[in-house]
N, C-alpha and C. Protein backbone atom coordinates (compact mmCIF):
# COMPACT_ATOMS: atom_id res chain seq x y z
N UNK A 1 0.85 -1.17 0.00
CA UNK A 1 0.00 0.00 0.00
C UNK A 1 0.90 1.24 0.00
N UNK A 2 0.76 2.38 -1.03
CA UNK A 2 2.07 3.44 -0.87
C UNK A 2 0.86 4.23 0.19
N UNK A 3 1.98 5.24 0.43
CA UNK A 3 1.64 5.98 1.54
C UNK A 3 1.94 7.85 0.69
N UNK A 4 0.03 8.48 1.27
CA UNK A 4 0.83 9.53 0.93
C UNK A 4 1.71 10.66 1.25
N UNK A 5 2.26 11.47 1.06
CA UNK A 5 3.37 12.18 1.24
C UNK A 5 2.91 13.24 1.23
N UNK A 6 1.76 14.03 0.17
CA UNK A 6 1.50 15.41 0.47
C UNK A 6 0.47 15.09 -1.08
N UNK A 7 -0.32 16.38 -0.34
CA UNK A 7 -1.87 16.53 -1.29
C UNK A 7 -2.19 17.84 -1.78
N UNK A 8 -2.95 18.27 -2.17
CA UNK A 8 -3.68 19.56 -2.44
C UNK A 8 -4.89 19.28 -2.97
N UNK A 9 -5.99 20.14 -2.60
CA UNK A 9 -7.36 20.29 -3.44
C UNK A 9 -7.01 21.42 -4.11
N UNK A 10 -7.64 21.19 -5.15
CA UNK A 10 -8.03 22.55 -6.12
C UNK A 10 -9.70 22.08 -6.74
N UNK A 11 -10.28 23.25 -6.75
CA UNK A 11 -11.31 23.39 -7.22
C UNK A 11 -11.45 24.60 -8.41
N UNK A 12 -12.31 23.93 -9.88
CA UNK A 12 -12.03 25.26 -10.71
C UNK A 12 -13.95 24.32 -10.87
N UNK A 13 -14.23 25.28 -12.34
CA UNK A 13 -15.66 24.99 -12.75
C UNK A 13 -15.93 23.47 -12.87
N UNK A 14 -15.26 22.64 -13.03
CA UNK A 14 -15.58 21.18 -13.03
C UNK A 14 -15.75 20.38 -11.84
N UNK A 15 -15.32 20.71 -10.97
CA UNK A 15 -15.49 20.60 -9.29
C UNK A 15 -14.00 20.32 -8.78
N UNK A 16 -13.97 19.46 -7.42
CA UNK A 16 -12.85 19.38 -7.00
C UNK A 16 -12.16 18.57 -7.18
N UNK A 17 -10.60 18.38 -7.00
CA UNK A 17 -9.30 17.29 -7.56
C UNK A 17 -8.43 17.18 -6.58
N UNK A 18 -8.62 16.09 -5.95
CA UNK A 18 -7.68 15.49 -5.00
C UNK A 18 -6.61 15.68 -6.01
N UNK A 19 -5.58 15.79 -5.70
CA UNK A 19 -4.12 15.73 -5.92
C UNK A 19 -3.46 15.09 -5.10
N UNK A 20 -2.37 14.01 -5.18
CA UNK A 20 -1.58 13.20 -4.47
C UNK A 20 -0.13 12.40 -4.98
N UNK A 21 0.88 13.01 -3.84
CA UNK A 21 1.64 12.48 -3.95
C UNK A 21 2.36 11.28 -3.21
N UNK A 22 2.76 10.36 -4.29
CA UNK A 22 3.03 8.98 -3.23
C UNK A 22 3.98 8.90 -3.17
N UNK A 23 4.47 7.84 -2.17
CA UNK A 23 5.81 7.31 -2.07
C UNK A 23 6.33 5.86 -2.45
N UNK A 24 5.30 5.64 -3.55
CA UNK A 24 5.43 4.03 -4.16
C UNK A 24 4.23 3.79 -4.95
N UNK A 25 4.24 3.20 -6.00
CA UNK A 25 3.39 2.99 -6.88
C UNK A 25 1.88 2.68 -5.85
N UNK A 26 0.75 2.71 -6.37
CA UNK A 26 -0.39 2.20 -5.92
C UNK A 26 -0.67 0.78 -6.49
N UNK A 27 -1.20 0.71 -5.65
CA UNK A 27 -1.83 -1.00 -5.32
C UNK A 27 -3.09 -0.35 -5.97
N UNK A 28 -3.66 -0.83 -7.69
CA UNK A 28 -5.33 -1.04 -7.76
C UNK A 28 -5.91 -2.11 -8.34
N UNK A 29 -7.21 -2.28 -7.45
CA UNK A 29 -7.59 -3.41 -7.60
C UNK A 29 -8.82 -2.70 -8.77
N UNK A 30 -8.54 -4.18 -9.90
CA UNK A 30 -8.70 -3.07 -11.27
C UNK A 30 -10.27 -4.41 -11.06
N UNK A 31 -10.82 -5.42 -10.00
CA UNK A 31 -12.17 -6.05 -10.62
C UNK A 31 -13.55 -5.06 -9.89
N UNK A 32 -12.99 -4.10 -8.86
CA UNK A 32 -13.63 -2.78 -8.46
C UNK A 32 -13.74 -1.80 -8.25
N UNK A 33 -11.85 -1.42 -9.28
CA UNK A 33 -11.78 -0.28 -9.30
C UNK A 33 -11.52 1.12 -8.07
N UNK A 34 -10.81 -0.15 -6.77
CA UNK A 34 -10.74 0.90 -6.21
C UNK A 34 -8.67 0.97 -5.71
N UNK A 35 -8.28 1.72 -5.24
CA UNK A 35 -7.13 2.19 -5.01
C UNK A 35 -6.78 2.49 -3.48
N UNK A 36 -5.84 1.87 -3.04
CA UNK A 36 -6.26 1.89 -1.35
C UNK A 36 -4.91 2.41 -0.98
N UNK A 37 -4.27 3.43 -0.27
CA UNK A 37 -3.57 4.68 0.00
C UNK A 37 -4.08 4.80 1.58
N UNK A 38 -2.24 4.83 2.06
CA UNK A 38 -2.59 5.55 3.48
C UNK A 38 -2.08 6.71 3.53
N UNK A 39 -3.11 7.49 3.93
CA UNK A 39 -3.04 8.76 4.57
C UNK A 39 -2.84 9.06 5.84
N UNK A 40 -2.79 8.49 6.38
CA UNK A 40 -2.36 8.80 7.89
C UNK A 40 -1.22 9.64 8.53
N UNK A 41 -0.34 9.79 7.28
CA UNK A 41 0.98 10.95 7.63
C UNK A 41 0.44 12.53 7.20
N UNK A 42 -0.91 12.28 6.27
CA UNK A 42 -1.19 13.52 5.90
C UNK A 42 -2.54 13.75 6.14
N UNK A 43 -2.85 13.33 7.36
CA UNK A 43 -4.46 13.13 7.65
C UNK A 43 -4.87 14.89 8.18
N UNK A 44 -3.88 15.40 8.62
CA UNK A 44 -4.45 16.61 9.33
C UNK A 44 -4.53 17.80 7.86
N UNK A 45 -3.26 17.68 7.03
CA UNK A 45 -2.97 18.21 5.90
C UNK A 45 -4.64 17.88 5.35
N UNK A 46 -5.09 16.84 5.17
CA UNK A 46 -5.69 16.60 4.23
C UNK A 46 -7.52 17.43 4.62
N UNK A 47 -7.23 17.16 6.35
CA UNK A 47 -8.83 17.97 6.73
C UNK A 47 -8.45 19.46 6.72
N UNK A 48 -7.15 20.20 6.93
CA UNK A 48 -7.26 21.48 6.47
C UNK A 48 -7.66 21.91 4.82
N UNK A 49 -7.16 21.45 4.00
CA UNK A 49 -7.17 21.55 3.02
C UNK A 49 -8.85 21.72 2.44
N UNK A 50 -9.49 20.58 3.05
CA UNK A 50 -11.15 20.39 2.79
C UNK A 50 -11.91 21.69 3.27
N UNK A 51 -11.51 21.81 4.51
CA UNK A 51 -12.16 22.93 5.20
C UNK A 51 -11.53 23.82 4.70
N UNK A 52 -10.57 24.85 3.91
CA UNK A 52 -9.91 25.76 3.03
C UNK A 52 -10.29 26.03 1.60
N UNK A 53 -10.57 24.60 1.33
CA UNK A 53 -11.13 24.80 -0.32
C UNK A 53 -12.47 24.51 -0.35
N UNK A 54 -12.81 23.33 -0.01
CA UNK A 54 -14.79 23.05 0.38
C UNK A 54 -15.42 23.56 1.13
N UNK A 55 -14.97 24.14 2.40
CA UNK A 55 -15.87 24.93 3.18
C UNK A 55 -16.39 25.94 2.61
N UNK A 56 -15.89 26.88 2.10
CA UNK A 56 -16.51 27.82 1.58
C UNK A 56 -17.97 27.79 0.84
N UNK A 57 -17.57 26.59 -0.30
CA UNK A 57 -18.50 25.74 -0.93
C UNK A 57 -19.33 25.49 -0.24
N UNK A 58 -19.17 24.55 0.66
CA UNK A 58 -20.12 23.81 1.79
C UNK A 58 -21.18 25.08 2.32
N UNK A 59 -20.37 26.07 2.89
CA UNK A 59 -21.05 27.32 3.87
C UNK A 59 -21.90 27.91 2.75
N UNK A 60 -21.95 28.28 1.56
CA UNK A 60 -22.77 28.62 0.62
C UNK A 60 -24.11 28.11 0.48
N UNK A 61 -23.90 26.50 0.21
CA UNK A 61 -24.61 25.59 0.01
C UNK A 61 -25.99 25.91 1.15
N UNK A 62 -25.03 25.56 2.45
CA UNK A 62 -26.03 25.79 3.71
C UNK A 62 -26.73 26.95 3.82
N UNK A 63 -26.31 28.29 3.29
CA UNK A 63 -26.94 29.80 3.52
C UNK A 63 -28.22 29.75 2.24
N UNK A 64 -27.47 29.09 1.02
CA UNK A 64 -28.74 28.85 0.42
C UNK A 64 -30.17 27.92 1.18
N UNK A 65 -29.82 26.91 1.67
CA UNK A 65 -30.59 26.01 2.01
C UNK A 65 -31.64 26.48 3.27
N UNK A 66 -30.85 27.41 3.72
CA UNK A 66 -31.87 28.44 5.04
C UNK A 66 -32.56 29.26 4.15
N UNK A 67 -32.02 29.65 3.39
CA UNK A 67 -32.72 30.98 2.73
C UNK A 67 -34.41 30.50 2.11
N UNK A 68 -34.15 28.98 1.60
CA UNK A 68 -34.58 27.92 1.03
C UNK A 68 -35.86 27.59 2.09
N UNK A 69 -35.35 27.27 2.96
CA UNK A 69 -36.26 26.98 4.11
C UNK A 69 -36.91 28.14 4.68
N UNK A 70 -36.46 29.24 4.67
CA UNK A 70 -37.05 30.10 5.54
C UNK A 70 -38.29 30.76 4.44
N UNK A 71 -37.94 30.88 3.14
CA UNK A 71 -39.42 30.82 1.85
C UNK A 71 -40.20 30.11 1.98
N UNK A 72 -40.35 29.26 2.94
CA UNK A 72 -41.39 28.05 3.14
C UNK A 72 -40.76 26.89 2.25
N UNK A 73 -39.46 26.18 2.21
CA UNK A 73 -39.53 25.58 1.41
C UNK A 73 -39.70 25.37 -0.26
N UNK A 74 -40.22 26.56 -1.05
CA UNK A 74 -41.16 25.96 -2.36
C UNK A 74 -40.97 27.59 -2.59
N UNK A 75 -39.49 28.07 -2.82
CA UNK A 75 -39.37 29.63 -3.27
C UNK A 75 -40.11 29.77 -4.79
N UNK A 76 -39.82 28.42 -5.40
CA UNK A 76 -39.46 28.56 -6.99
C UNK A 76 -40.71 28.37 -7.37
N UNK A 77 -41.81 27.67 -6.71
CA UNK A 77 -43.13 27.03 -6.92
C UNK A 77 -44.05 27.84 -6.83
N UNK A 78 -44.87 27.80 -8.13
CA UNK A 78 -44.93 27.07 -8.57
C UNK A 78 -44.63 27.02 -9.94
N UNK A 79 -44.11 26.00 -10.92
CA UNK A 79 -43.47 26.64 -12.31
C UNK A 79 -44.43 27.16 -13.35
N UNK A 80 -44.09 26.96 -14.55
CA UNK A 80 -44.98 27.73 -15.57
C UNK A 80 -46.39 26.78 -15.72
N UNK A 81 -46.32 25.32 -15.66
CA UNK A 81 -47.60 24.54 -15.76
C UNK A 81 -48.31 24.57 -14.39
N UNK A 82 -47.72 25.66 -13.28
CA UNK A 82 -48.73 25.81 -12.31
C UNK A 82 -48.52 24.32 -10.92
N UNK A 83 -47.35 23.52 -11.39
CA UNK A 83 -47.26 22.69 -10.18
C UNK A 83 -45.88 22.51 -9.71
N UNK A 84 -45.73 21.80 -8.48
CA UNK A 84 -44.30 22.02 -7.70
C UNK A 84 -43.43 21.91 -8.35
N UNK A 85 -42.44 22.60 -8.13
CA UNK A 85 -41.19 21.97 -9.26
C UNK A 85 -40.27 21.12 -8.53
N UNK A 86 -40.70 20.39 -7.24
CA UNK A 86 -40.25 19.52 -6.42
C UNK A 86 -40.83 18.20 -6.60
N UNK A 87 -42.09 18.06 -7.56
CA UNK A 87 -42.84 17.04 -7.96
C UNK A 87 -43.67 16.51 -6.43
N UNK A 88 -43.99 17.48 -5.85
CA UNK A 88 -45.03 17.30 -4.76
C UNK A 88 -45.93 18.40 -4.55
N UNK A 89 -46.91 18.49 -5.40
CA UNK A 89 -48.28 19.01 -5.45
C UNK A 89 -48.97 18.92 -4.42
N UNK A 90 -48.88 18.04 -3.54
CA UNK A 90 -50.22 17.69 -2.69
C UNK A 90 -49.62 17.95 -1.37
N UNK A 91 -48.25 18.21 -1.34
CA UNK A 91 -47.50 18.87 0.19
C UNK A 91 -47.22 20.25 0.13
N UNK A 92 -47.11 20.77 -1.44
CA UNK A 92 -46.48 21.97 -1.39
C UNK A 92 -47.24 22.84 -0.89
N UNK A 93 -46.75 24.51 -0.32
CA UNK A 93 -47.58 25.01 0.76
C UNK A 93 -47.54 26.10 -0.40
N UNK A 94 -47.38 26.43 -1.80
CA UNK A 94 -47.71 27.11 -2.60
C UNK A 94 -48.90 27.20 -3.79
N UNK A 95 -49.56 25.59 -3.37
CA UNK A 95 -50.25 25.23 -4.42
C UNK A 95 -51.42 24.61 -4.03
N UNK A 96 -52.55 24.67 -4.53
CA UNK A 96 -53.58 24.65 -4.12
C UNK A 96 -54.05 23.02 -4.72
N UNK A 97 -54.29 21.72 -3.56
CA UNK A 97 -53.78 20.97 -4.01
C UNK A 97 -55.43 20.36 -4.73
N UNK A 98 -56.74 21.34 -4.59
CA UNK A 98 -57.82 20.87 -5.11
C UNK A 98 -57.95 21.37 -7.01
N UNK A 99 -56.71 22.34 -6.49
CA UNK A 99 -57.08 22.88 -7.94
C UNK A 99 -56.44 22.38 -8.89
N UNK A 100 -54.95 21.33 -8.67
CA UNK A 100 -54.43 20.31 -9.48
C UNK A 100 -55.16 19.65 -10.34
N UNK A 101 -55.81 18.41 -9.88
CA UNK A 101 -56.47 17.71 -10.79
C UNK A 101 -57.41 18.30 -11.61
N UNK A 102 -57.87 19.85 -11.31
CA UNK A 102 -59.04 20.53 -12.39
C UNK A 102 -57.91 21.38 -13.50
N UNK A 103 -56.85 21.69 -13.31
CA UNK A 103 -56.11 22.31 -13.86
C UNK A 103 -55.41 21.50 -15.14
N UNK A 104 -55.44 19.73 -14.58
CA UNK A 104 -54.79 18.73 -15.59
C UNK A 104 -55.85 18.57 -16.28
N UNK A 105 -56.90 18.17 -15.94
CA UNK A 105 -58.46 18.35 -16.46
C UNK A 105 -58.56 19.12 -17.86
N UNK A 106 -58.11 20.31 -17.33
CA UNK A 106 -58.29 21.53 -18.48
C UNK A 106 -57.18 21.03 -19.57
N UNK A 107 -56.65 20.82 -18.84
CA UNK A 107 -55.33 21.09 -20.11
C UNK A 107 -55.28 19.66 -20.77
N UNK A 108 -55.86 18.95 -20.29
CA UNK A 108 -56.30 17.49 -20.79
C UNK A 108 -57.33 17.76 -22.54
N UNK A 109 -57.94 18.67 -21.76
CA UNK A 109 -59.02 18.65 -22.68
C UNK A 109 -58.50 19.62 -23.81
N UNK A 110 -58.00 20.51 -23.51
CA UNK A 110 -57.34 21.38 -24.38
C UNK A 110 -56.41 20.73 -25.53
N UNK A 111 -55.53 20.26 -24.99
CA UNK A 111 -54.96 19.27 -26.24
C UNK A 111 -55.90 18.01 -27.17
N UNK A 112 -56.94 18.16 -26.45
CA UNK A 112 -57.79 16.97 -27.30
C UNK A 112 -58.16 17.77 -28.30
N UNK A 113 -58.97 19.23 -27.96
CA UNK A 113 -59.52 20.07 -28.48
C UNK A 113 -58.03 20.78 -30.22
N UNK A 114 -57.47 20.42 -29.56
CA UNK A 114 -55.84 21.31 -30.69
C UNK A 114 -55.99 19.71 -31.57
N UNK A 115 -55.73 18.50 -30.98
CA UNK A 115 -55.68 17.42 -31.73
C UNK A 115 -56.87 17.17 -32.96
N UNK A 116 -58.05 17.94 -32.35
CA UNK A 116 -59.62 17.08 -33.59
C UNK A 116 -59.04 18.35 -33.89
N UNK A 117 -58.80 19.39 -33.95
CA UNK A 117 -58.75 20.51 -34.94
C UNK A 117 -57.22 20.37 -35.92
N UNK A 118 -56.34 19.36 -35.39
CA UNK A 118 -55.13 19.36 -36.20
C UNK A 118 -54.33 20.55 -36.15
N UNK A 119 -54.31 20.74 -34.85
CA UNK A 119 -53.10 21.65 -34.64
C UNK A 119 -52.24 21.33 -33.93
């Protein structure tokens, strides 16, 4: 098993890239594809690094997700056909969940109505 020696994250528009340097070829086991590396000389290196380059990321994520929650959940809802864009109509607290099935109703019939006319 090599051992690693030193790491870096970088993150650009494609997301993030472990980087690693070893001190001996890797051992991979190619029938699942996985690669087994000790880190244990660079274990502290490796949680600063996360919290330096992903936290930021991470802390974003979460300020959205309050912001998210504190809209009731369902900021974006409801979309242009009038239902959740979470695909839950009948929980969402933006949508009126009697007026669903009369709304598919309509628009049910509406395309029948475009179809006998050939449009």
């Amino acid at each position: 098993m090599a051992n690693v020696e030193d790491l870096r994250v970088e993150t650009d528009e494609r997301g993030f890239e472990l980087w690693l340097w070893l001190d001996d070829e890797p051992t991979f086991d190619e029938r699942d594809g996985r690669i087994a590396l000790n880190i244990h000389s660079v274990a502290m290196q490796l949680y600063d690094e996360v919290v330096r380059v992903i936290g930021p990321w991470r802390a974003e994520g979460l300020a959205a997700k309050a912001e998210y929650d504190r809209a009731g959940g369902h900021p974006m809802c409801p979309d242009e056909d009038g239902r959740c864009q979470h695909g839950r109509d009948d929980e969402c607290p933006r949508i009126d969940p009697d007026r669903v099935p009369w709304e598919a109703a309509a628009d049910a019939a509406d395309r029948a109505r475009k179809i006998a006319k050939g449009e």
